[in-house]
PDB file of N, CA and C in Angstrom:
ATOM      1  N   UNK A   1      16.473  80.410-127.716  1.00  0.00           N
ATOM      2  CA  UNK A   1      15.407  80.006-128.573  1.00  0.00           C
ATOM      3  C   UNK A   1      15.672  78.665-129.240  1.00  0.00           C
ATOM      4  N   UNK A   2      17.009  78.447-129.609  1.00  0.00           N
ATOM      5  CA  UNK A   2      17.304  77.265-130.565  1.00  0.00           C
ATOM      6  C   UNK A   2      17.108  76.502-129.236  1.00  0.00           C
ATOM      7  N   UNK A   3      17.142  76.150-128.112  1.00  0.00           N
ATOM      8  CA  UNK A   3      17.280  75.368-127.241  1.00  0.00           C
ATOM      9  C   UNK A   3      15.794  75.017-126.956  1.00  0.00           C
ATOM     10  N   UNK A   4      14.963  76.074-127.060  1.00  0.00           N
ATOM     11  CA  UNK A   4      14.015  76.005-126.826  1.00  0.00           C
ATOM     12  C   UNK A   4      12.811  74.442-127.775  1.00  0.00           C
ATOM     13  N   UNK A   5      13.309  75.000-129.317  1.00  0.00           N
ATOM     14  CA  UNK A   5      13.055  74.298-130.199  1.00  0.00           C
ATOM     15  C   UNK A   5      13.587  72.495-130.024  1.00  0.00           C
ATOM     16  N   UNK A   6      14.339  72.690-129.756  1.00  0.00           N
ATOM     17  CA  UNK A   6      15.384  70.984-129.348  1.00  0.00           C
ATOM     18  C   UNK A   6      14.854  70.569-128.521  1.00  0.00           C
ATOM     19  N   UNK A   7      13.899  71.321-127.294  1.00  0.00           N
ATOM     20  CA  UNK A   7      13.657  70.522-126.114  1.00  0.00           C
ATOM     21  C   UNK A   7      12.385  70.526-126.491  1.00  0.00           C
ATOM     22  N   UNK A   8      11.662  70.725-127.360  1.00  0.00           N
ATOM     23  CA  UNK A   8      10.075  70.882-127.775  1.00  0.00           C
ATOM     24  C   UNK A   8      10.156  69.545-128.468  1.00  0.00           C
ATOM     25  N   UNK A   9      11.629  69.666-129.389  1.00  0.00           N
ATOM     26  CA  UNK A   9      11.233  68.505-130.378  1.00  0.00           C
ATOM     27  C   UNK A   9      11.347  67.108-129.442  1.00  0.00           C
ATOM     28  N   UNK A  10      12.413  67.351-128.557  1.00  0.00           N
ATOM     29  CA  UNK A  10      12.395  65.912-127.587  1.00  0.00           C
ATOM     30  C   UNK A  10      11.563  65.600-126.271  1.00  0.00           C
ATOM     31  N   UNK A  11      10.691  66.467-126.214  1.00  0.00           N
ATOM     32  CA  UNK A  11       9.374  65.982-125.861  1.00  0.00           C
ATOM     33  C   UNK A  11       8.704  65.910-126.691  1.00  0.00           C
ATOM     34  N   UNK A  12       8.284  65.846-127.962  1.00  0.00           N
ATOM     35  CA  UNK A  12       7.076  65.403-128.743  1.00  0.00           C
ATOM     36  C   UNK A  12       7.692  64.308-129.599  1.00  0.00           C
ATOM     37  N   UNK A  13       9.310  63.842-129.487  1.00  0.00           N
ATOM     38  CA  UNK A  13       9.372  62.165-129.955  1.00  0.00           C
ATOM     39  C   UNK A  13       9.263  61.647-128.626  1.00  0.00           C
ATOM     40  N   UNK A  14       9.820  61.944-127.355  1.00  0.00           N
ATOM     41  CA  UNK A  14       9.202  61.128-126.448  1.00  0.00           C
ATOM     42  C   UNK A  14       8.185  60.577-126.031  1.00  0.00           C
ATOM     43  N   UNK A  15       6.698  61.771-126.549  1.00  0.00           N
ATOM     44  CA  UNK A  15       5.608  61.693-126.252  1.00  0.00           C
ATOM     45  C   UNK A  15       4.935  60.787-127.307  1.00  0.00           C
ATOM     46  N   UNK A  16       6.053  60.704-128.253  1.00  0.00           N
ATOM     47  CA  UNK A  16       4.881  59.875-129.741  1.00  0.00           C
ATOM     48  C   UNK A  16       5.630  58.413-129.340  1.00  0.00           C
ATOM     49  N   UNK A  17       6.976  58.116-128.655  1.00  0.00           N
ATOM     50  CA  UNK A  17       7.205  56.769-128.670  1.00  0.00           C
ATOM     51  C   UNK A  17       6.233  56.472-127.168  1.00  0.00           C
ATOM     52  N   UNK A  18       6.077  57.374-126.565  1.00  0.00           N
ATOM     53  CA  UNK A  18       4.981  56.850-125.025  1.00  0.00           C
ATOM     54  C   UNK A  18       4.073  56.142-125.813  1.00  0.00           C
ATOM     55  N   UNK A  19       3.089  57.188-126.466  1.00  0.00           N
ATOM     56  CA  UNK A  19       2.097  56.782-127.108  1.00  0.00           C
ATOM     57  C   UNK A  19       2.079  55.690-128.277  1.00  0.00           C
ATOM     58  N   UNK A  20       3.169  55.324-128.855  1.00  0.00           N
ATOM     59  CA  UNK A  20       3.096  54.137-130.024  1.00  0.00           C
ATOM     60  C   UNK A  20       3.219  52.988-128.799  1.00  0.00           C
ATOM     61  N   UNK A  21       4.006  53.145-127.759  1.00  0.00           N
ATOM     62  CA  UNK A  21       4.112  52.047-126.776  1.00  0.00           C
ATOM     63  C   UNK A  21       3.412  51.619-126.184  1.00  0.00           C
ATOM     64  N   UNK A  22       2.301  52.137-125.806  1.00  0.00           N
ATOM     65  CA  UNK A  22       0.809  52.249-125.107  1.00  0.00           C
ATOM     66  C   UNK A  22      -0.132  51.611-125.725  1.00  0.00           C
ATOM     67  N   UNK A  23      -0.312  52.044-127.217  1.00  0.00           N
ATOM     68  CA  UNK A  23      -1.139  51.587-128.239  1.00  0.00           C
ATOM     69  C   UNK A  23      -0.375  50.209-128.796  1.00  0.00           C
ATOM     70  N   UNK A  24       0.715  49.826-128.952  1.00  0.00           N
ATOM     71  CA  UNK A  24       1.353  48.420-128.938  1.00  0.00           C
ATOM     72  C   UNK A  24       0.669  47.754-127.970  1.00  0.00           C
ATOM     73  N   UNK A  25       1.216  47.675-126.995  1.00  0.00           N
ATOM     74  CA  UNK A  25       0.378  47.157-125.694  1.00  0.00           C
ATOM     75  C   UNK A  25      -1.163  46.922-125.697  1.00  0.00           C
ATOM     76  N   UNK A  26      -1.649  47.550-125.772  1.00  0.00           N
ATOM     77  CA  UNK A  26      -2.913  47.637-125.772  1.00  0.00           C
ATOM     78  C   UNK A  26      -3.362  46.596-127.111  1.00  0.00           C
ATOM     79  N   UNK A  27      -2.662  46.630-127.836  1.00  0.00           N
ATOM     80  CA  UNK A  27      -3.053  45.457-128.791  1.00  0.00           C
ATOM     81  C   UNK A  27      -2.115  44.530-129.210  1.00  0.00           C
ATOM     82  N   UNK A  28      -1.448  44.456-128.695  1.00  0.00           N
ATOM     83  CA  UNK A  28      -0.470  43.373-128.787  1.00  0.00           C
ATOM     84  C   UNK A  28      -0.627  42.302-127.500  1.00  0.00           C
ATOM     85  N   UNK A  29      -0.769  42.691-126.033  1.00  0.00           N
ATOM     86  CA  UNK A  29      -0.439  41.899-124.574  1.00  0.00           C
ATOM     87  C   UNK A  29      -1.485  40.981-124.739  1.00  0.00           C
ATOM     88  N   UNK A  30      -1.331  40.222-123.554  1.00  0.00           N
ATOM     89  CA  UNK A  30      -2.072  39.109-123.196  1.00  0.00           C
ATOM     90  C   UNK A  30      -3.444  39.581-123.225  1.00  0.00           C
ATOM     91  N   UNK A  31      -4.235  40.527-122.944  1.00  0.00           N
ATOM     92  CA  UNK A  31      -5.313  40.907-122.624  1.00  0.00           C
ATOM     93  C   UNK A  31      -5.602  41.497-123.721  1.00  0.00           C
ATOM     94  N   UNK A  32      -5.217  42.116-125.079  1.00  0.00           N
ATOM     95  CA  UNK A  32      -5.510  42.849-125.919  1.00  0.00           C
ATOM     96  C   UNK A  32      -6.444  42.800-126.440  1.00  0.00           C
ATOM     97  N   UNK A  33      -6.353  43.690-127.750  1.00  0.00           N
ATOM     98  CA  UNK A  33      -7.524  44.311-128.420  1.00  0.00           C
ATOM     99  C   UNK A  33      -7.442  43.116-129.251  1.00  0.00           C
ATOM    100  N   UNK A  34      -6.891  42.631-130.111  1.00  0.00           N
ATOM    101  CA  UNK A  34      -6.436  41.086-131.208  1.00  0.00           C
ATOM    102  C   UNK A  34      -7.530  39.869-129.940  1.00  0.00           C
ATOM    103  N   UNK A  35      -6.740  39.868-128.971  1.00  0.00           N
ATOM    104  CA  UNK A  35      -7.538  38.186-128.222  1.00  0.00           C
ATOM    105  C   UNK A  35      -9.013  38.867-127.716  1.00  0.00           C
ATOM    106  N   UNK A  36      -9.233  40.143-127.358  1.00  0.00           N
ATOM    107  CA  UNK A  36     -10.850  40.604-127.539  1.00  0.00           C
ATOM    108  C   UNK A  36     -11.628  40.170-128.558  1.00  0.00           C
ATOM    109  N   UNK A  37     -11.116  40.349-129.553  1.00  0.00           N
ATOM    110  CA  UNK A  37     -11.953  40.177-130.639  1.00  0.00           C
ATOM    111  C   UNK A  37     -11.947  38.536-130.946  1.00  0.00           C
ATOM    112  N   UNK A  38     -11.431  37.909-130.647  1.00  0.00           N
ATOM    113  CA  UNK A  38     -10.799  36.197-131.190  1.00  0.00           C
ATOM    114  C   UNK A  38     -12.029  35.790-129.931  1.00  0.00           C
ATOM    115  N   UNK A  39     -11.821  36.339-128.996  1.00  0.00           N
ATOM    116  CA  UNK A  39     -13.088  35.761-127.546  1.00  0.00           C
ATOM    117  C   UNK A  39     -14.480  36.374-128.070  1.00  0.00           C
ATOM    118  N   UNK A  40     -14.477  37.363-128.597  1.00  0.00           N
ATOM    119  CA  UNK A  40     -16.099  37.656-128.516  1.00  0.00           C
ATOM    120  C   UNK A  40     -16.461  37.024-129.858  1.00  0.00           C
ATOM    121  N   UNK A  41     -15.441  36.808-130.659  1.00  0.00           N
ATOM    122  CA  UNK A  41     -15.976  36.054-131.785  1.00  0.00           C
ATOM    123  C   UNK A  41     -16.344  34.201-131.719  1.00  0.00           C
ATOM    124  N   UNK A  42     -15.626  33.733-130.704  1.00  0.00           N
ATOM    125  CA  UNK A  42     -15.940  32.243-130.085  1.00  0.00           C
ATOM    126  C   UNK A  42     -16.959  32.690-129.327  1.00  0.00           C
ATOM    127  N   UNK A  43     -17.219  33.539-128.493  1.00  0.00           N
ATOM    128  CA  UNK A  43     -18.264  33.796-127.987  1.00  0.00           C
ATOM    129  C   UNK A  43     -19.813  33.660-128.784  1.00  0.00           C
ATOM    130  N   UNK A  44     -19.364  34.468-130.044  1.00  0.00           N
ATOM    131  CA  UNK A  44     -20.863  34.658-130.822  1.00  0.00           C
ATOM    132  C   UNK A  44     -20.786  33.253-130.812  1.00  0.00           C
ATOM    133  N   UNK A  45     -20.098  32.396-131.843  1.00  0.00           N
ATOM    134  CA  UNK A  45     -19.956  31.198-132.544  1.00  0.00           C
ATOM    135  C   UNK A  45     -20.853  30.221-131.456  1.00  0.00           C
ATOM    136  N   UNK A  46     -19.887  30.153-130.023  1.00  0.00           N
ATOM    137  CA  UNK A  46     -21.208  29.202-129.445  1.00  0.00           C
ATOM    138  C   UNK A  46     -22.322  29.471-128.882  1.00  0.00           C
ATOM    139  N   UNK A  47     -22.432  30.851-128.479  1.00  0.00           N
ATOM    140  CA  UNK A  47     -23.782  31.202-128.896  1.00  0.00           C
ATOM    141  C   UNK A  47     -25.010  30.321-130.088  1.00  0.00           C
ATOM    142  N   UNK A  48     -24.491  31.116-130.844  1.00  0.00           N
ATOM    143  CA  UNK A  48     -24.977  29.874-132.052  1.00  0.00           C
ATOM    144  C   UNK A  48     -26.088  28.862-132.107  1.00  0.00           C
ATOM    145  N   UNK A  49     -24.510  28.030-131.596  1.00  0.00           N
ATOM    146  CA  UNK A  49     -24.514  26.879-131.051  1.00  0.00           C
ATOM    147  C   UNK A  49     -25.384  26.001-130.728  1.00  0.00           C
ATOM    148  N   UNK A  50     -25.343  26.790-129.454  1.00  0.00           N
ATOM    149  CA  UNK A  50     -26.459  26.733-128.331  1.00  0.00           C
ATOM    150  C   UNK A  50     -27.889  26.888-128.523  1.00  0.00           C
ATOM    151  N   UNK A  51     -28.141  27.915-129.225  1.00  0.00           N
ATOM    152  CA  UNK A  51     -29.460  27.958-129.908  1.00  0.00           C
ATOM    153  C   UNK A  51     -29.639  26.980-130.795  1.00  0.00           C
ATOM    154  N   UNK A  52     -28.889  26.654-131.949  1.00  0.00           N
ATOM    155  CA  UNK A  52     -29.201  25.730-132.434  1.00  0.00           C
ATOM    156  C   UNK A  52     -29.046  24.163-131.426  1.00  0.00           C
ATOM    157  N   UNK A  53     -28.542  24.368-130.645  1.00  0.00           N
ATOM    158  CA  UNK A  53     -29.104  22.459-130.085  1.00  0.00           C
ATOM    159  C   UNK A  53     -30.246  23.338-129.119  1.00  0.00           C
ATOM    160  N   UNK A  54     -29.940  23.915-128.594  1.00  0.00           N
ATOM    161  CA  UNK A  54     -32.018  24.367-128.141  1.00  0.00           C
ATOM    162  C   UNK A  54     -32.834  23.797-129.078  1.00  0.00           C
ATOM    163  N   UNK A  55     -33.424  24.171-130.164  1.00  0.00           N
ATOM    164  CA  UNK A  55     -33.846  23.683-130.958  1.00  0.00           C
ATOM    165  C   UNK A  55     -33.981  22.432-131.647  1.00  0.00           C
ATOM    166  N   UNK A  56     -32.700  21.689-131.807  1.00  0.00           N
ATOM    167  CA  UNK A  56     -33.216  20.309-131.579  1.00  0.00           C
ATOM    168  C   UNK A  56     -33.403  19.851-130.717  1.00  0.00           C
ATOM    169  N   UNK A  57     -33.467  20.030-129.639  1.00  0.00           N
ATOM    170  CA  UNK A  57     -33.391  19.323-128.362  1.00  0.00           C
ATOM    171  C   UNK A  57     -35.445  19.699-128.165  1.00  0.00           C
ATOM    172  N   UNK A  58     -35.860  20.779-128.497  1.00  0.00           N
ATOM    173  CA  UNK A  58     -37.435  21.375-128.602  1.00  0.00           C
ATOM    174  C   UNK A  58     -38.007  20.346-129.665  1.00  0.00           C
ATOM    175  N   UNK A  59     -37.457  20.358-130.509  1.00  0.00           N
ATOM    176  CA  UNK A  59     -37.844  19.170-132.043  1.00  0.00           C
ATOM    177  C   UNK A  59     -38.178  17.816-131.342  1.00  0.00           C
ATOM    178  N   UNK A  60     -36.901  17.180-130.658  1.00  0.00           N
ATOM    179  CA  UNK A  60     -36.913  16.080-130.540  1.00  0.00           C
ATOM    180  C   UNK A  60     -37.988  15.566-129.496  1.00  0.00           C
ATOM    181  N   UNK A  61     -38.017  16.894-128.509  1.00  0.00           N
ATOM    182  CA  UNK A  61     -38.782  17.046-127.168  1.00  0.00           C
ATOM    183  C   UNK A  61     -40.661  16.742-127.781  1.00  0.00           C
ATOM    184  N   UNK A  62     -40.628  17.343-128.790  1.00  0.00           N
ATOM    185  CA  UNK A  62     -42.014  17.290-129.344  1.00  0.00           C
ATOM    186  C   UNK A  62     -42.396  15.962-130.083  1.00  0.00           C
ATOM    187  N   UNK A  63     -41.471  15.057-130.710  1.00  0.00           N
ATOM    188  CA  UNK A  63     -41.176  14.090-131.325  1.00  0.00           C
ATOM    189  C   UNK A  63     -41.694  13.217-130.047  1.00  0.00           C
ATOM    190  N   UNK A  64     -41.186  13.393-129.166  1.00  0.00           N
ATOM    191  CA  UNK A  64     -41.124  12.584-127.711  1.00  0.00           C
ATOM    192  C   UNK A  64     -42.683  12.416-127.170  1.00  0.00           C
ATOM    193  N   UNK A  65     -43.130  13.604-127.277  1.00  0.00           N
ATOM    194  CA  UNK A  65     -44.395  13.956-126.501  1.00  0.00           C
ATOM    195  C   UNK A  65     -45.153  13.157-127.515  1.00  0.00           C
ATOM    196  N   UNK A  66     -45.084  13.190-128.995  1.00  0.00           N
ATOM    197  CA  UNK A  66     -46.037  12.896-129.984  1.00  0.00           C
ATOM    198  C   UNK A  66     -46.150  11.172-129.799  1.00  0.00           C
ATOM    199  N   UNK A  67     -45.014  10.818-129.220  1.00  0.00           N
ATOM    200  CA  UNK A  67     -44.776   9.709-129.256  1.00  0.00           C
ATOM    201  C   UNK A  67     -45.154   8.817-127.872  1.00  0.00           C
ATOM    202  N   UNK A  68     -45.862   9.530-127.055  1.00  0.00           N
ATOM    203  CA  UNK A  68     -45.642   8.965-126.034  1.00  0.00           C
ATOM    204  C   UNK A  68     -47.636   9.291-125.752  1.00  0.00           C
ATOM    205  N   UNK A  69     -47.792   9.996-126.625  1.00  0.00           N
ATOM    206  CA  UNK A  69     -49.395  10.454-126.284  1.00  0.00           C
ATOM    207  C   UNK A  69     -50.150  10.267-127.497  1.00  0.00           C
ATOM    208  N   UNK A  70     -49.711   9.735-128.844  1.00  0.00           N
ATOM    209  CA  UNK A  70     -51.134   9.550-130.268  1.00  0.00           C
ATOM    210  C   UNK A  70     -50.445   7.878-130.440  1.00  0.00           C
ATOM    211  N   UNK A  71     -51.451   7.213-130.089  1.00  0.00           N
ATOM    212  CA  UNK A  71     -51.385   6.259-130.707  1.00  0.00           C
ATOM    213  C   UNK A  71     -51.396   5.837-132.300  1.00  0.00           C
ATOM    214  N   UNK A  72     -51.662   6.743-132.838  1.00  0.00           N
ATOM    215  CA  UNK A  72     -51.297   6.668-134.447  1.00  0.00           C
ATOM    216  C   UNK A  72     -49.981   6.657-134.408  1.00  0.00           C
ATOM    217  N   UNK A  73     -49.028   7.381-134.381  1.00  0.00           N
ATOM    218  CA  UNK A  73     -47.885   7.851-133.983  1.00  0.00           C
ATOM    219  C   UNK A  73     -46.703   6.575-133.956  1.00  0.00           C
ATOM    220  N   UNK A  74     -47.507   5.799-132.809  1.00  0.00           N
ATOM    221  CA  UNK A  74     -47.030   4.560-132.105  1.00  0.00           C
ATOM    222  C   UNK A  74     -46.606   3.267-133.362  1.00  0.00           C
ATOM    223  N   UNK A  75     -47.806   3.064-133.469  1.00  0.00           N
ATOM    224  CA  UNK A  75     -48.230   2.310-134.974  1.00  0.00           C
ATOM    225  C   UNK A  75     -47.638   2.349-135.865  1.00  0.00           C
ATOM    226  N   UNK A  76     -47.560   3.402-136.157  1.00  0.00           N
ATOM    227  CA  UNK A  76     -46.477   4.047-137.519  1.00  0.00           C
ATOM    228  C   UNK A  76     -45.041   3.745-137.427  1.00  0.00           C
ATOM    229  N   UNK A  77     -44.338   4.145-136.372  1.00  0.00           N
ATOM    230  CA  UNK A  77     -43.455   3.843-136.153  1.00  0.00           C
ATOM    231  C   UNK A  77     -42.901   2.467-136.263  1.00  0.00           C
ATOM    232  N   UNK A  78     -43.829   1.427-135.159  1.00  0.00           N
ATOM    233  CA  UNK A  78     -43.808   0.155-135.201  1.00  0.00           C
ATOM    234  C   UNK A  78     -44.008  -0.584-136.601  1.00  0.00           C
ATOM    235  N   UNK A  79     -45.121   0.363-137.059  1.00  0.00           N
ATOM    236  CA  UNK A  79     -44.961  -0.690-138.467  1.00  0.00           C
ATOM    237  C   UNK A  79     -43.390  -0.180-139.388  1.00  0.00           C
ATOM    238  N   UNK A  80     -43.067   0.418-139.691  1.00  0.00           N
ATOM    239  CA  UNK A  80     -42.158   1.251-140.623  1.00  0.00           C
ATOM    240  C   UNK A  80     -40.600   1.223-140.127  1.00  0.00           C
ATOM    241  N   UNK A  81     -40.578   1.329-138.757  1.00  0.00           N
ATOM    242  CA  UNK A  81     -39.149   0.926-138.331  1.00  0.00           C
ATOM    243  C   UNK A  81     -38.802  -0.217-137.932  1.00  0.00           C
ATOM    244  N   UNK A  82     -39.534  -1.146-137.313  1.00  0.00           N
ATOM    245  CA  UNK A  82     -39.625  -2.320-136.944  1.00  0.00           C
ATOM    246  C   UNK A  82     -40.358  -3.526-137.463  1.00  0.00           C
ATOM    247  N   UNK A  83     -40.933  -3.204-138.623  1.00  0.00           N
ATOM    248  CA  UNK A  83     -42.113  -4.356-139.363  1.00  0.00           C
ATOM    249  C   UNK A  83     -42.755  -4.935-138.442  1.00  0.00           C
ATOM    250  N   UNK A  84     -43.409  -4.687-137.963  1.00  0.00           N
ATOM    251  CA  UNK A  84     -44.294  -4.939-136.952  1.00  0.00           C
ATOM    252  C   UNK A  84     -46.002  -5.001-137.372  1.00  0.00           C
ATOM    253  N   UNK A  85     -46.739  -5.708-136.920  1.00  0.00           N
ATOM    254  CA  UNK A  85     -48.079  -5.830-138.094  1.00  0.00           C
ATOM    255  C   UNK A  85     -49.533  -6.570-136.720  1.00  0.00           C
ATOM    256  N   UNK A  86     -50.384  -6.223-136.588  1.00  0.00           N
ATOM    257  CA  UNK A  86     -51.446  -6.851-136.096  1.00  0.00           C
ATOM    258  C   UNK A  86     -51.619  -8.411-136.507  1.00  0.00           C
ATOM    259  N   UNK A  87     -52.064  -9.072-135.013  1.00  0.00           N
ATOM    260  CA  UNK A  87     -52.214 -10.455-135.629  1.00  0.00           C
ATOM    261  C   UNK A  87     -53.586 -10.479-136.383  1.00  0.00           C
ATOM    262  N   UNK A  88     -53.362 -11.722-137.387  1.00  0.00           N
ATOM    263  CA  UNK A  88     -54.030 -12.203-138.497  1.00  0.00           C
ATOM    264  C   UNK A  88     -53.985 -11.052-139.352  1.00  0.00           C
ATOM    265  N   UNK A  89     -53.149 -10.635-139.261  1.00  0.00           N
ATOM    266  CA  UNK A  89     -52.641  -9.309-140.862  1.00  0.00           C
ATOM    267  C   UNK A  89     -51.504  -9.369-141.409  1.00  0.00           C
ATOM    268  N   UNK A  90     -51.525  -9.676-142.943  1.00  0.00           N
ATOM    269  CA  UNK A  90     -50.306 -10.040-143.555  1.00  0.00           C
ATOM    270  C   UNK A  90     -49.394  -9.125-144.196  1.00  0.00           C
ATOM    271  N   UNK A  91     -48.039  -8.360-144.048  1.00  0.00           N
ATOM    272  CA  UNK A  91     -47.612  -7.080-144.101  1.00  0.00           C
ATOM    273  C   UNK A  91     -46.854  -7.568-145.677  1.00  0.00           C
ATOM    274  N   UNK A  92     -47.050  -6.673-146.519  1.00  0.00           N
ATOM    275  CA  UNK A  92     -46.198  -6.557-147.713  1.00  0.00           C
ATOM    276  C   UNK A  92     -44.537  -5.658-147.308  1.00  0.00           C
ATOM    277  N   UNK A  93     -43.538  -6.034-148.006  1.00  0.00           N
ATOM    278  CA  UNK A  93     -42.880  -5.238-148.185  1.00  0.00           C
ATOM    279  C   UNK A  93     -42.486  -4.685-149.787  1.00  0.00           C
ATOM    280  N   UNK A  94     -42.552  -3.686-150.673  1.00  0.00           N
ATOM    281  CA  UNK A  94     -42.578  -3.388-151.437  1.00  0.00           C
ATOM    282  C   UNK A  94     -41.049  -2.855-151.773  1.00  0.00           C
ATOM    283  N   UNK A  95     -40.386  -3.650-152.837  1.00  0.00           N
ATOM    284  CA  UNK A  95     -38.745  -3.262-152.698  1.00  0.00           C
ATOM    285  C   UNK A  95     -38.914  -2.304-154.001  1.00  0.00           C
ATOM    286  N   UNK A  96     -37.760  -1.065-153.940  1.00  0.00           N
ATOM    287  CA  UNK A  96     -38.016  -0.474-155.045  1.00  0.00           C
ATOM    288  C   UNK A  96     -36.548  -0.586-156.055  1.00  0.00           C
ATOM    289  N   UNK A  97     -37.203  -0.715-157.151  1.00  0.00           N
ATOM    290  CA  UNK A  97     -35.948  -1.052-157.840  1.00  0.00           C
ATOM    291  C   UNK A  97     -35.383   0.248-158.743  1.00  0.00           C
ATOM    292  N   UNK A  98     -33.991   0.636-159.351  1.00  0.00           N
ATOM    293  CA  UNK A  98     -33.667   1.090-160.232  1.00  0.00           C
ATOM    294  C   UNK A  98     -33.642   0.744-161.784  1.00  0.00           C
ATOM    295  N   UNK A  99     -34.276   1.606-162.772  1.00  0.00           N
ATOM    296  CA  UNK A  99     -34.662   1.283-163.681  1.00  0.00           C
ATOM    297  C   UNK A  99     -33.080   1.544-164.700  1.00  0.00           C
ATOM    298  N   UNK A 100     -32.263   1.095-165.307  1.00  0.00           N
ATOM    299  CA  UNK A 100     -31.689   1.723-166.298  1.00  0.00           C
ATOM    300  C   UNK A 100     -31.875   2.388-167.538  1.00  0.00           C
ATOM    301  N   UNK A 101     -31.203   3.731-167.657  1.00  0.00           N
ATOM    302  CA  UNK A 101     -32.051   3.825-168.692  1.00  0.00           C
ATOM    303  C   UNK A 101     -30.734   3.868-170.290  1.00  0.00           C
TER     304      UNK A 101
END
């Protein structure tokens, strides 16, 4: 019986260092549970990303179209980024100043 007990107990530390060794592994190795989570979390991140430059890239795309099809659009631009003005029309520029107070 006492023998019995001794060989019970040294299979159930053998079986708990299998198992702590297994579960090490499993989150410790190259492939683990730690670099799973570090990848699906760069994963979300450029996800993201990606959606967000979708979106500007849709912004700018519409910017493009607006710009290429309303001649108001055109005008505006030309006058405001480039001072640009119709002949026999005389363009102000209006400087703004800081007041102290």
């Amino acid at each position: 019986m006492m023998q019995n007990k001794t060989k019970n107990k040294l299979i159930s530390a053998a079986l708990m260092i299998v198992v702590i060794l297994v579960i090490a592994f499993l989150v410790f190795n190259q492939y683990g549970i730690i670099k799973y989570i570090k990848t699906n979390n760069a994963i979300e991140k450029l996800d993201s990303e990606i959606l967000n430059t979708e979106k500007s890239i849709e912004t700018e795309q519409k910017e493009i179209d607006s710009l290429n099809n309303d001649d108001y659009k055109i005008e505006k631009v030309a006058r405001e980024k480039f001072r640009m003005h119709k002949p026999n029309e005389e363009s102000f520029i209006i400087e703004e100043t800081q007041v102290e107070k």
